[in-house]
N, C-alpha and C. Protein backbone atom coordinates (compact mmCIF):
# COMPACT_ATOMS: atom_id res chain seq x y z
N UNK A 1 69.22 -34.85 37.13
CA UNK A 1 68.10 -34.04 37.54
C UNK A 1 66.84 -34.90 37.48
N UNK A 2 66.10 -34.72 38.60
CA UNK A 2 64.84 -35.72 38.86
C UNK A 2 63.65 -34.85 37.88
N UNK A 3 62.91 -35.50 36.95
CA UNK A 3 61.67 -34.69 36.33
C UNK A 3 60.62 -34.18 37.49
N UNK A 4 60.33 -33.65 37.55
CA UNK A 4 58.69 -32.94 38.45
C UNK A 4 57.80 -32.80 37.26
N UNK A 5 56.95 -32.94 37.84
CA UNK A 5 55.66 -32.79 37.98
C UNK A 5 55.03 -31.01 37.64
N UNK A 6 54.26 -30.62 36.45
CA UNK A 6 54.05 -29.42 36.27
C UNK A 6 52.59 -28.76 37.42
N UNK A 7 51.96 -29.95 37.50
CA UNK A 7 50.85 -29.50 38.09
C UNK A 7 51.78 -29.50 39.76
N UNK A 8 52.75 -29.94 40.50
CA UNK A 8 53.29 -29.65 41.71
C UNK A 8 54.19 -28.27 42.21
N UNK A 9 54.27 -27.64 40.75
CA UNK A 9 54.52 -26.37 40.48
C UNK A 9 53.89 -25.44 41.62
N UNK A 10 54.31 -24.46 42.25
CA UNK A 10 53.69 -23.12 43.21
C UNK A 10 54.35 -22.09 42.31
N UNK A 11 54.92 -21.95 41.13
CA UNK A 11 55.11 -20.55 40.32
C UNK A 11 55.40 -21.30 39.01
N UNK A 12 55.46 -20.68 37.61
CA UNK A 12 55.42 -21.10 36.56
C UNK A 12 56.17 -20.19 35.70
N UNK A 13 57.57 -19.62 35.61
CA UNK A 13 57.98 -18.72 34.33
C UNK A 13 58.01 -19.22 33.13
N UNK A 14 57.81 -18.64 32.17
CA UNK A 14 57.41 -19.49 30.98
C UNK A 14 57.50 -17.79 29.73
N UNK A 15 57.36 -18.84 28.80
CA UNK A 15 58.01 -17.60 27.64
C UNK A 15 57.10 -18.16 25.97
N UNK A 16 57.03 -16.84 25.15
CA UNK A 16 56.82 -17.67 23.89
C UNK A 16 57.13 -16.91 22.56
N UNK A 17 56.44 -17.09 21.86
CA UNK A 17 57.11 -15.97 20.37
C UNK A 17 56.81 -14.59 21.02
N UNK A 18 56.20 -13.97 21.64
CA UNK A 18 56.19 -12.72 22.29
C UNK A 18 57.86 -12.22 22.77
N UNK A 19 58.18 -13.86 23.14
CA UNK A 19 59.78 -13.37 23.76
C UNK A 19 60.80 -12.03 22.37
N UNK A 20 60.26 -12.73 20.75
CA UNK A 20 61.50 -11.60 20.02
C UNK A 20 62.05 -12.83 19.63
N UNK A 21 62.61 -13.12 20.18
CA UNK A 21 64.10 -14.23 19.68
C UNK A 21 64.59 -14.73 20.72
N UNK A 22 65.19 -15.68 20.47
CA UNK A 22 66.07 -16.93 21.05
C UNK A 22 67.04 -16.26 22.49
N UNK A 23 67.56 -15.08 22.02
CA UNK A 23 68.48 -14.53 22.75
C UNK A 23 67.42 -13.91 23.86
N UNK A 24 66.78 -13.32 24.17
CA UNK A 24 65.46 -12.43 24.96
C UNK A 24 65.33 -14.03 26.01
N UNK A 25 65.31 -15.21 26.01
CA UNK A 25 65.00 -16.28 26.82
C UNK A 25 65.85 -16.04 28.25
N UNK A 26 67.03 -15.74 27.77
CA UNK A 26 68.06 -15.04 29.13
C UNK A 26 67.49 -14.33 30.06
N UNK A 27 66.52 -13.63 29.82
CA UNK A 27 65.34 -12.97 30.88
C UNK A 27 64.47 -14.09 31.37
N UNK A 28 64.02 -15.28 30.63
CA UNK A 28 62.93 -16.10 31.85
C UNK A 28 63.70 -16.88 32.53
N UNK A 29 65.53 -17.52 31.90
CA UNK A 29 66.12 -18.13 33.02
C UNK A 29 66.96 -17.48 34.17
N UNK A 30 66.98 -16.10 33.83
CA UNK A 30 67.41 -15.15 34.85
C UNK A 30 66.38 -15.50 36.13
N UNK A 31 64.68 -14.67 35.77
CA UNK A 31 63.82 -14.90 36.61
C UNK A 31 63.96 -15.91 37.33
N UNK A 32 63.73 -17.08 36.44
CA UNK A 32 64.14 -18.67 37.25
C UNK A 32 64.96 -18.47 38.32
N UNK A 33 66.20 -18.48 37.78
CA UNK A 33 67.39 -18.30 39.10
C UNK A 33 66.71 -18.06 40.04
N UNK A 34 66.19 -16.77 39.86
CA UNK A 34 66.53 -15.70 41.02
C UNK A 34 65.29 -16.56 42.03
N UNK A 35 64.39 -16.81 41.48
CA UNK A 35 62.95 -17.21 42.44
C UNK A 35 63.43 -18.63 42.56
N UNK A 36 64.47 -19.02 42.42
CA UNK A 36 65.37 -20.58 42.38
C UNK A 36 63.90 -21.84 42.08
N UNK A 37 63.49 -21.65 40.51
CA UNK A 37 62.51 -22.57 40.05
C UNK A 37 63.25 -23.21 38.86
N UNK A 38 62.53 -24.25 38.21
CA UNK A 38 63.14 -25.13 37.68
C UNK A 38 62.70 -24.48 36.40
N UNK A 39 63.06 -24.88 35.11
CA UNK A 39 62.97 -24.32 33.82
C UNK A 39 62.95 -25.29 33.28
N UNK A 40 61.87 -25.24 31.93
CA UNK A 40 61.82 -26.25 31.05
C UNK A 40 61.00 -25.78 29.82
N UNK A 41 60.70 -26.61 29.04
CA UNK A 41 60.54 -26.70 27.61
C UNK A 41 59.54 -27.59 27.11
N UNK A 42 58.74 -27.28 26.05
CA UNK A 42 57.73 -28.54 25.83
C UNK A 42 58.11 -28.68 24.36
């Protein structure tokens, strides 16, 4: 997988302690899928 660029981004799903827990993340890589965007982590 080639890295990109965050600022070349046109949508951004993203998550944080609001998510609950570890398991609740299955909802922002669902989103991902579906809008077929890339997912990542800092």
């Amino acid at each position: 997988m080639q890295p990109r660029r965050l600022t070349e981004a046109s949508l951004v799903v993203t998550g944080g302690r609001g998510m609950g827990n570890p398991e609740n993340f299955k909802l922002i890589e669902d989103l991902a899928d579906v809008r077929r965007r890339w997912r990542g982590a800092l």
